[in-house]
N, C-alpha and C. Protein backbone atom coordinates (compact mmCIF):
# COMPACT_ATOMS: atom_id res chain seq x y z
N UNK A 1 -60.33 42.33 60.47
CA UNK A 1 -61.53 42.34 61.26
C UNK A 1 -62.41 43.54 60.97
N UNK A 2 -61.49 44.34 60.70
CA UNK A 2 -62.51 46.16 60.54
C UNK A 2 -62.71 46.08 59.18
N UNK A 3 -63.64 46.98 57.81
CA UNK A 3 -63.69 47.96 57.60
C UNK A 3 -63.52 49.16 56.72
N UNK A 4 -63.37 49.26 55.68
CA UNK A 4 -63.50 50.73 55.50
C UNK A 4 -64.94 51.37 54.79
N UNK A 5 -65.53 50.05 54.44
CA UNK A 5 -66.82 50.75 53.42
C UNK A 5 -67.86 51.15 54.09
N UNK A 6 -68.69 51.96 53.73
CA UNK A 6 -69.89 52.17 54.36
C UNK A 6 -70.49 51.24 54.87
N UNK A 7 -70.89 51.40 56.53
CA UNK A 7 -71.88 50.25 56.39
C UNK A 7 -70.68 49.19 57.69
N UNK A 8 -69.51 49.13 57.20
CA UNK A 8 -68.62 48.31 57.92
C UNK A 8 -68.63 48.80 59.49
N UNK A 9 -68.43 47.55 59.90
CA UNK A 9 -67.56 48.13 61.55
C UNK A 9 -65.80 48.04 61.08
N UNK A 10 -66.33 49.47 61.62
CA UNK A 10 -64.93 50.27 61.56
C UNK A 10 -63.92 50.15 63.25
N UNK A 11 -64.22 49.83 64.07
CA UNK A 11 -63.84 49.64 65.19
C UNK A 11 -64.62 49.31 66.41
N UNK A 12 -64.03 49.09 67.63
CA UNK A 12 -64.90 48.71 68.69
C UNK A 12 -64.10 49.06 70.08
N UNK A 13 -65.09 49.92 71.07
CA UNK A 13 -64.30 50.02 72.21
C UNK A 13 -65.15 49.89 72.72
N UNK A 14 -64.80 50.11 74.70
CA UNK A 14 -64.87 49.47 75.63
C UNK A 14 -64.97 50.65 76.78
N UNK A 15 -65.61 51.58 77.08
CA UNK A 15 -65.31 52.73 78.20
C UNK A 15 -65.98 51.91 79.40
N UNK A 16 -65.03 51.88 80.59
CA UNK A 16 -65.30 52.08 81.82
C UNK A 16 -64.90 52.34 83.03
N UNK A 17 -65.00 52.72 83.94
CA UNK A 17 -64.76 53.43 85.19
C UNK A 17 -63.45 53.07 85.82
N UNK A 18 -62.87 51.74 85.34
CA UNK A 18 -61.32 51.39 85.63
C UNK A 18 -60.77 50.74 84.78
N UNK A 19 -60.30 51.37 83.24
CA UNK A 19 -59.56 50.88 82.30
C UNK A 19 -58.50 49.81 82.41
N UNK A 20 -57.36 50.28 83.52
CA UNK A 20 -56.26 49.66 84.34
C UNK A 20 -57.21 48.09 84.36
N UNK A 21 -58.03 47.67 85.29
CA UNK A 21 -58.25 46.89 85.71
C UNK A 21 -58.81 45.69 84.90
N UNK A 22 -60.22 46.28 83.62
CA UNK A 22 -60.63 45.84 82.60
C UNK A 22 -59.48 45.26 81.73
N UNK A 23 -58.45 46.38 81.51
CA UNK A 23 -57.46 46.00 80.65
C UNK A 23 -56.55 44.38 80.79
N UNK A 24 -56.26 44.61 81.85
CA UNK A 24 -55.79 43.47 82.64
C UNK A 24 -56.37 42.44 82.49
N UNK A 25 -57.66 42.36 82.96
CA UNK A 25 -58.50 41.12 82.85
C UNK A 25 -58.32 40.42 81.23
N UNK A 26 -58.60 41.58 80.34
CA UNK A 26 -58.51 40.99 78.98
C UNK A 26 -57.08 40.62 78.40
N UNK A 27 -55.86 40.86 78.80
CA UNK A 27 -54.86 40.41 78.47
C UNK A 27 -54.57 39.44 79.13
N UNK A 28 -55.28 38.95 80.19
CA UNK A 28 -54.94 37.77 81.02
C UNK A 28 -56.15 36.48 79.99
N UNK A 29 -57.03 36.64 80.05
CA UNK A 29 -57.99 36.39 79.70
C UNK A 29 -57.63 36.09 77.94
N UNK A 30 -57.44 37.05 76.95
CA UNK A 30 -57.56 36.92 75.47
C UNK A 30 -55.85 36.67 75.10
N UNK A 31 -55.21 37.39 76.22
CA UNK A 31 -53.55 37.10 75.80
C UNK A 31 -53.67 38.74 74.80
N UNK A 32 -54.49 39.64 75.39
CA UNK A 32 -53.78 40.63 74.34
C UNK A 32 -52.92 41.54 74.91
N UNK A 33 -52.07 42.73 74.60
CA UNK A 33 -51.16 43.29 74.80
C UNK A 33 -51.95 44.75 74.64
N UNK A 34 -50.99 45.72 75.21
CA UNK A 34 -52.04 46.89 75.19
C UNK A 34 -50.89 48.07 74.92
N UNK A 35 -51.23 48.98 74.24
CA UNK A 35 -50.23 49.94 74.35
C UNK A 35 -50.99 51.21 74.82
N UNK A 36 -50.61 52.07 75.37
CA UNK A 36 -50.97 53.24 76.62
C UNK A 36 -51.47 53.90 75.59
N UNK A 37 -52.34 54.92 75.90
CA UNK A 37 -52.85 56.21 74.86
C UNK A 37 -52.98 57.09 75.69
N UNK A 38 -52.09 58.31 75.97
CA UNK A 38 -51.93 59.48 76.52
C UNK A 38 -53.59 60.34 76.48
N UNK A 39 -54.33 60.62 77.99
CA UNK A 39 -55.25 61.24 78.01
C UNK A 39 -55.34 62.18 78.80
N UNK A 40 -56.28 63.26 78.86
CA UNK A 40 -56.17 64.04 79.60
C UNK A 40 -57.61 64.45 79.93
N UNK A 41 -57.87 65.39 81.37
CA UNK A 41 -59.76 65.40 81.76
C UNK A 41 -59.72 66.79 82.84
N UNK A 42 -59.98 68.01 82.38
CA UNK A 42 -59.73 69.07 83.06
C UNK A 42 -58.11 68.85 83.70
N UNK A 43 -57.11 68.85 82.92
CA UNK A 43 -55.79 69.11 83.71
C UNK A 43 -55.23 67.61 84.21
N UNK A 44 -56.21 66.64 84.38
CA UNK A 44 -55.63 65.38 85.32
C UNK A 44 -55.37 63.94 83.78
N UNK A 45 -53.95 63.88 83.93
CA UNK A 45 -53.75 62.79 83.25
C UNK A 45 -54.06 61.61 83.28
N UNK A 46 -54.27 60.63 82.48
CA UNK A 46 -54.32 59.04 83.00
C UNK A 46 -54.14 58.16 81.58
N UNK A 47 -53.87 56.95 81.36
CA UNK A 47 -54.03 56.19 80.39
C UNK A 47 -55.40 55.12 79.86
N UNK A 48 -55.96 55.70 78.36
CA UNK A 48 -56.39 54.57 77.94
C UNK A 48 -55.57 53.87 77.02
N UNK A 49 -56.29 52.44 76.29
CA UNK A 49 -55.48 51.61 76.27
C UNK A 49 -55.79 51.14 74.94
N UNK A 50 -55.05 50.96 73.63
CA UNK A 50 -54.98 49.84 72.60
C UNK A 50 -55.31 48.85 72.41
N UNK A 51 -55.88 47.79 72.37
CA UNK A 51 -55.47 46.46 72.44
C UNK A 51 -55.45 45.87 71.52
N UNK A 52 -54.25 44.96 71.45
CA UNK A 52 -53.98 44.29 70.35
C UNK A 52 -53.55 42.96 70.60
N UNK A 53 -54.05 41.90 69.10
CA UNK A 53 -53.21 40.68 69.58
C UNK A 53 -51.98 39.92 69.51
N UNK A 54 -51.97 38.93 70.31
CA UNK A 54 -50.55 38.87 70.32
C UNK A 54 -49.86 38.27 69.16
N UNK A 55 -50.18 37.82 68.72
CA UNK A 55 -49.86 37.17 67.59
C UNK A 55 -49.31 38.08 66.61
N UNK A 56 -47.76 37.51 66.12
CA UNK A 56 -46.98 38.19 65.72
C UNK A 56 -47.02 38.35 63.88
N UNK A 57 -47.27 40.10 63.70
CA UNK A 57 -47.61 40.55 62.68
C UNK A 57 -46.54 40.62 61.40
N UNK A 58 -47.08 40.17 60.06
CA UNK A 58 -46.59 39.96 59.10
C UNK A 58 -45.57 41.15 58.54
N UNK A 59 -44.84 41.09 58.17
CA UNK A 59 -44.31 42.20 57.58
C UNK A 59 -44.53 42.99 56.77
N UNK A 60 -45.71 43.18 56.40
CA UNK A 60 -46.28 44.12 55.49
C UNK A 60 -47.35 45.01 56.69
N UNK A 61 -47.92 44.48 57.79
CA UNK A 61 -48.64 44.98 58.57
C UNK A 61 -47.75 45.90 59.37
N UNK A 62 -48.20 47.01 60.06
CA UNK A 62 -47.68 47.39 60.94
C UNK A 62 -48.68 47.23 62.60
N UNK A 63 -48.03 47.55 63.34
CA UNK A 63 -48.66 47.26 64.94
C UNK A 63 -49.96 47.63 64.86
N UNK A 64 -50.36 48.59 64.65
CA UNK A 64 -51.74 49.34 64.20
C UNK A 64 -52.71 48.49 63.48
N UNK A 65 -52.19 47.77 62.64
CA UNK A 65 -52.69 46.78 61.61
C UNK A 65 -53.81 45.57 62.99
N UNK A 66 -52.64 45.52 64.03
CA UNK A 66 -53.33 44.02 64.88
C UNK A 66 -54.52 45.04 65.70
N UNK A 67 -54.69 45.82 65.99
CA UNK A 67 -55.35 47.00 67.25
C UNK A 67 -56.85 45.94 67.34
N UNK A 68 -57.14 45.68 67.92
CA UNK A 68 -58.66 44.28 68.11
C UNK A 68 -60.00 45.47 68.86
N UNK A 69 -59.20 46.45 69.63
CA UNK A 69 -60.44 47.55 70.41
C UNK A 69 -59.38 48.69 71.02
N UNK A 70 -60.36 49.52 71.53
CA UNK A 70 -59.84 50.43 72.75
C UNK A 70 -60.55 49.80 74.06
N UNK A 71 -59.57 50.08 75.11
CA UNK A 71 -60.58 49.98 76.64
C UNK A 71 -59.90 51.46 77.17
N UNK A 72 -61.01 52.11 77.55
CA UNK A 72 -60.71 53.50 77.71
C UNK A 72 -61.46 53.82 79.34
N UNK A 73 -61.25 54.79 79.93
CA UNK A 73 -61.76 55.25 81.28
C UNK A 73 -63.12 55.92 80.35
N UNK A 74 -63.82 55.86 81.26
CA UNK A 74 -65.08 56.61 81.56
C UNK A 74 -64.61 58.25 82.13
N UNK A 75 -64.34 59.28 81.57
CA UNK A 75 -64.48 60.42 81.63
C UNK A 75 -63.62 60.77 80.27
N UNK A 76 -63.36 62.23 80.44
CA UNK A 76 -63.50 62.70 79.53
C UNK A 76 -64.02 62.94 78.28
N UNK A 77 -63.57 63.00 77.07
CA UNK A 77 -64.96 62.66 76.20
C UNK A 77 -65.63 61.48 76.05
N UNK A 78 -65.09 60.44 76.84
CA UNK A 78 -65.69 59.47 76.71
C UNK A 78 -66.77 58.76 78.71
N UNK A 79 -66.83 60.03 79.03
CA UNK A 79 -67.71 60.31 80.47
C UNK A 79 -69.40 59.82 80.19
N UNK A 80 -69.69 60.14 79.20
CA UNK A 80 -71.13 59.78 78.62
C UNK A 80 -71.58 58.03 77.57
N UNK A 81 -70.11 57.48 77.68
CA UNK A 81 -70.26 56.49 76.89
C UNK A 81 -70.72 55.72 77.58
N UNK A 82 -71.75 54.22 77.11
CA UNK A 82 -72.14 53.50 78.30
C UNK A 82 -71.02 52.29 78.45
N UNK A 83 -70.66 51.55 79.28
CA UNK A 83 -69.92 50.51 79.95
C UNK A 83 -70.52 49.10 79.02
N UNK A 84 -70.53 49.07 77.71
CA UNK A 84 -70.65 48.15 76.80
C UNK A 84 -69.60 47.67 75.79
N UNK A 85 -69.64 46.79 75.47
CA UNK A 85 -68.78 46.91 73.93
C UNK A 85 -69.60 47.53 73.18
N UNK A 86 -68.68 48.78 72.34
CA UNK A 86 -69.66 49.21 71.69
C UNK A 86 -68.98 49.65 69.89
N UNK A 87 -69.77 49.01 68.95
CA UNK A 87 -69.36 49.00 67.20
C UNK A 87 -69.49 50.58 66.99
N UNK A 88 -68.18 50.36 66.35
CA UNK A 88 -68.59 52.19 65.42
C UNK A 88 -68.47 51.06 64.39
N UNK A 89 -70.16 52.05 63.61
CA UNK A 89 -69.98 51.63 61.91
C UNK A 89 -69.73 52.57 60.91
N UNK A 90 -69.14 52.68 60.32
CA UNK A 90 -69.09 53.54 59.05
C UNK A 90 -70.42 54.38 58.49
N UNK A 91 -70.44 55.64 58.30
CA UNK A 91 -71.90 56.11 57.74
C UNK A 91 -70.76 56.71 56.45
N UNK A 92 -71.32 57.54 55.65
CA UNK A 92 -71.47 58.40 54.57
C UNK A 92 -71.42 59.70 54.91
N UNK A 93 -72.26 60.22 56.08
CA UNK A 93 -72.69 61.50 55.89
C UNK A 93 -73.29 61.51 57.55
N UNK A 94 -73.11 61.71 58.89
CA UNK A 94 -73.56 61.16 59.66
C UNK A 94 -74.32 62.42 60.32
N UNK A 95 -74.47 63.73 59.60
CA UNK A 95 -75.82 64.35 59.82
C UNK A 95 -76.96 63.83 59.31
N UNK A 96 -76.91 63.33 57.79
CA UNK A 96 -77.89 62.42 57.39
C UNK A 96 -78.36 61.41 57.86
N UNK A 97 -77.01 60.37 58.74
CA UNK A 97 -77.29 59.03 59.56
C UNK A 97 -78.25 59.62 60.67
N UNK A 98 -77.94 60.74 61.29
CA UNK A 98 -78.66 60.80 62.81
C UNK A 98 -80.17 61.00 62.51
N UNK A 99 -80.23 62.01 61.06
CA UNK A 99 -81.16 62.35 61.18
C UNK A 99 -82.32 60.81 60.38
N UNK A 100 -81.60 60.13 59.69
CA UNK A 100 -82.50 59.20 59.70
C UNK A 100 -82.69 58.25 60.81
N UNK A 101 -81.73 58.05 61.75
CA UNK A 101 -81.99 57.31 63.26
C UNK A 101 -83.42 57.72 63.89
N UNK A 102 -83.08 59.55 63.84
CA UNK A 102 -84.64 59.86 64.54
C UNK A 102 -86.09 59.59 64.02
N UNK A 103 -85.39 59.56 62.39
CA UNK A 103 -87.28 59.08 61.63
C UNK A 103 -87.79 57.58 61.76
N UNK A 104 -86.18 57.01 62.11
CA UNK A 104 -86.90 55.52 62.10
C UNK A 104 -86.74 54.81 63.47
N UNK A 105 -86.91 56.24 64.61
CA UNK A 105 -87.57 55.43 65.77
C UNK A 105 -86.48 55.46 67.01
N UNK A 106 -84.96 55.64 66.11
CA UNK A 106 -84.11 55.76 67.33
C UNK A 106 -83.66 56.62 68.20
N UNK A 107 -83.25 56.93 68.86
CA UNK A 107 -82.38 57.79 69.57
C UNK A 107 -80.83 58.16 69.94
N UNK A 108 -80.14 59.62 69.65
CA UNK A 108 -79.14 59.71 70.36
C UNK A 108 -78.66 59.34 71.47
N UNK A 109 -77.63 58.88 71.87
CA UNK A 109 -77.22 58.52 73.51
C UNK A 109 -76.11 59.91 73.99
N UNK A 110 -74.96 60.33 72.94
CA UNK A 110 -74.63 61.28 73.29
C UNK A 110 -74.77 61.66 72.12
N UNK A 111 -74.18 63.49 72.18
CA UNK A 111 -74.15 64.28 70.89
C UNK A 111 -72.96 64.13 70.40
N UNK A 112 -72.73 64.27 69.07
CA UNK A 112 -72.25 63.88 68.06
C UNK A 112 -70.35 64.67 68.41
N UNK A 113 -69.96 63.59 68.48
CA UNK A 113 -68.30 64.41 68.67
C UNK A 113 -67.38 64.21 67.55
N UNK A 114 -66.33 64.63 67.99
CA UNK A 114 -65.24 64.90 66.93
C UNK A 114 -64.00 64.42 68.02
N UNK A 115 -63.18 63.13 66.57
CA UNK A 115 -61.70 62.74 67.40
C UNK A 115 -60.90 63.50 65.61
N UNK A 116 -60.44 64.04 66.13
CA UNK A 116 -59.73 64.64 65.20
C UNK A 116 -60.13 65.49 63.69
N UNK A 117 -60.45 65.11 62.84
CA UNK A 117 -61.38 65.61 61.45
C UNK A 117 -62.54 64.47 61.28
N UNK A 118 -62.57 63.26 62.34
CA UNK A 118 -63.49 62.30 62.08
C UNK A 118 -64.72 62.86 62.72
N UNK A 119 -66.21 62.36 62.99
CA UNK A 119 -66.98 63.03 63.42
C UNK A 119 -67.71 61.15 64.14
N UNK A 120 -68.67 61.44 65.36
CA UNK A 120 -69.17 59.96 65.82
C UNK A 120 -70.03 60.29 66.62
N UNK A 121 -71.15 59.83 66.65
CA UNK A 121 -72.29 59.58 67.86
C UNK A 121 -72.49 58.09 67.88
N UNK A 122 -73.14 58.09 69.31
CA UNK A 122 -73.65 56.86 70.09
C UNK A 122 -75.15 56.62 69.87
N UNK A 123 -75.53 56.06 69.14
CA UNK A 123 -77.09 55.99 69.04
C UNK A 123 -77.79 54.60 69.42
N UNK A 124 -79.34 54.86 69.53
CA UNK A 124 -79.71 53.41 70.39
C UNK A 124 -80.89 53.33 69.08
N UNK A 125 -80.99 51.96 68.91
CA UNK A 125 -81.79 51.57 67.58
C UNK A 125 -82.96 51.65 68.49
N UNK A 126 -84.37 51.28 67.55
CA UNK A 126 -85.95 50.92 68.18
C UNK A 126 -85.88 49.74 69.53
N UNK A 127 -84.80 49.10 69.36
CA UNK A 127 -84.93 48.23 70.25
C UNK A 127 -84.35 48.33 71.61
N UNK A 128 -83.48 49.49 71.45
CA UNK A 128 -82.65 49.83 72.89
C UNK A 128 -80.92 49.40 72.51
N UNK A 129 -80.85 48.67 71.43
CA UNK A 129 -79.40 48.35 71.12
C UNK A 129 -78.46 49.40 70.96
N UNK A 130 -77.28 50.03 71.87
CA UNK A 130 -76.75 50.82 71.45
C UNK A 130 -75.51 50.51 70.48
N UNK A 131 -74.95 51.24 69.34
CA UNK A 131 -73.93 51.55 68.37
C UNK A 131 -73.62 53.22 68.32
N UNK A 132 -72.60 53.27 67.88
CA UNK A 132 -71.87 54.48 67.26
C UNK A 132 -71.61 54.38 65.68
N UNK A 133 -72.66 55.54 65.39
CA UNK A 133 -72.09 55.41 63.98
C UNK A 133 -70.52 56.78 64.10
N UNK A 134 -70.18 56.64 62.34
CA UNK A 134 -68.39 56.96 62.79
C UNK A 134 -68.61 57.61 61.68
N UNK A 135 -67.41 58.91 61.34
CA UNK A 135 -67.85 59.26 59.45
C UNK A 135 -66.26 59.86 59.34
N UNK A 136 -65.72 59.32 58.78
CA UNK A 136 -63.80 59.51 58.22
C UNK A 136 -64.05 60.96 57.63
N UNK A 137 -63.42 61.58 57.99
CA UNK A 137 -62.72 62.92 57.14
C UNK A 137 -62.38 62.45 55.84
N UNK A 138 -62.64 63.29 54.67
CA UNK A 138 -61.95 62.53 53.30
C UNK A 138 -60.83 62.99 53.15
């Protein structure tokens, strides 16, 4: 379903205000399965969530291989995300991506973060459509 070239959707999540509950709905709903992702928000723990489908993976895949989204809480670094599905796409260079977003009309939604050596902002095209572009550590 994902991804790796420029340009690709590289993934897709889901932030909102009761992960637990969202989550639920969609495993009832799509039949997917979810595995916990340890979080943390000034000191207070809680779980976001994996999701993956159920459908049982080939032996060359591993679990990671099926992952379909995240559904994550609304805080922590993800406190500013909006309550959409929302595409990370692959950029190249995503100081270059932002800064061509702004010449051709769009806007930041948040500033540009970091999950590990990867780097990602939320941006809204001319039309109001929001995406995240995404940029892999090499």
């Amino acid at each position: 379903m994902y991804g790796n070239q420029i340009g690709d959707m590289a993934w897709m999540d889901l932030s909102v205000p009761d992960a637990e509950q969202v989550k639920r709905f969609y495993q009832k709903v799509l039949g997917w399965q979810s595995e916990s992702v340890s979080m943390s928000d000034d000191g207070e723990s809680y779980e976001d969530f994996a999701m993956s489908s159920q459908e049982e993976a080939p032996s060359s895949e591993t679990s990671s291989d099926r992952f379909v989204t995240g559904v994550c809480h609304s805080k922590g670094a993800n406190a500013d995300m909006p309550s959409v599905w929302l595409p990370y796409f692959l950029v190249a260079d995503i100081d270059v991506a932002v800064a061509t977003v702004k010449a051709e009309g769009g806007e930041l939604t948040t500033k540009i973060k970091s999950m590990g050596d990867d780097r990602y902002v939320v941006v809204k095209d001319p039309s109001g459509a929001q995406c995240a572009l995404y940029q892999k550590s090499n």
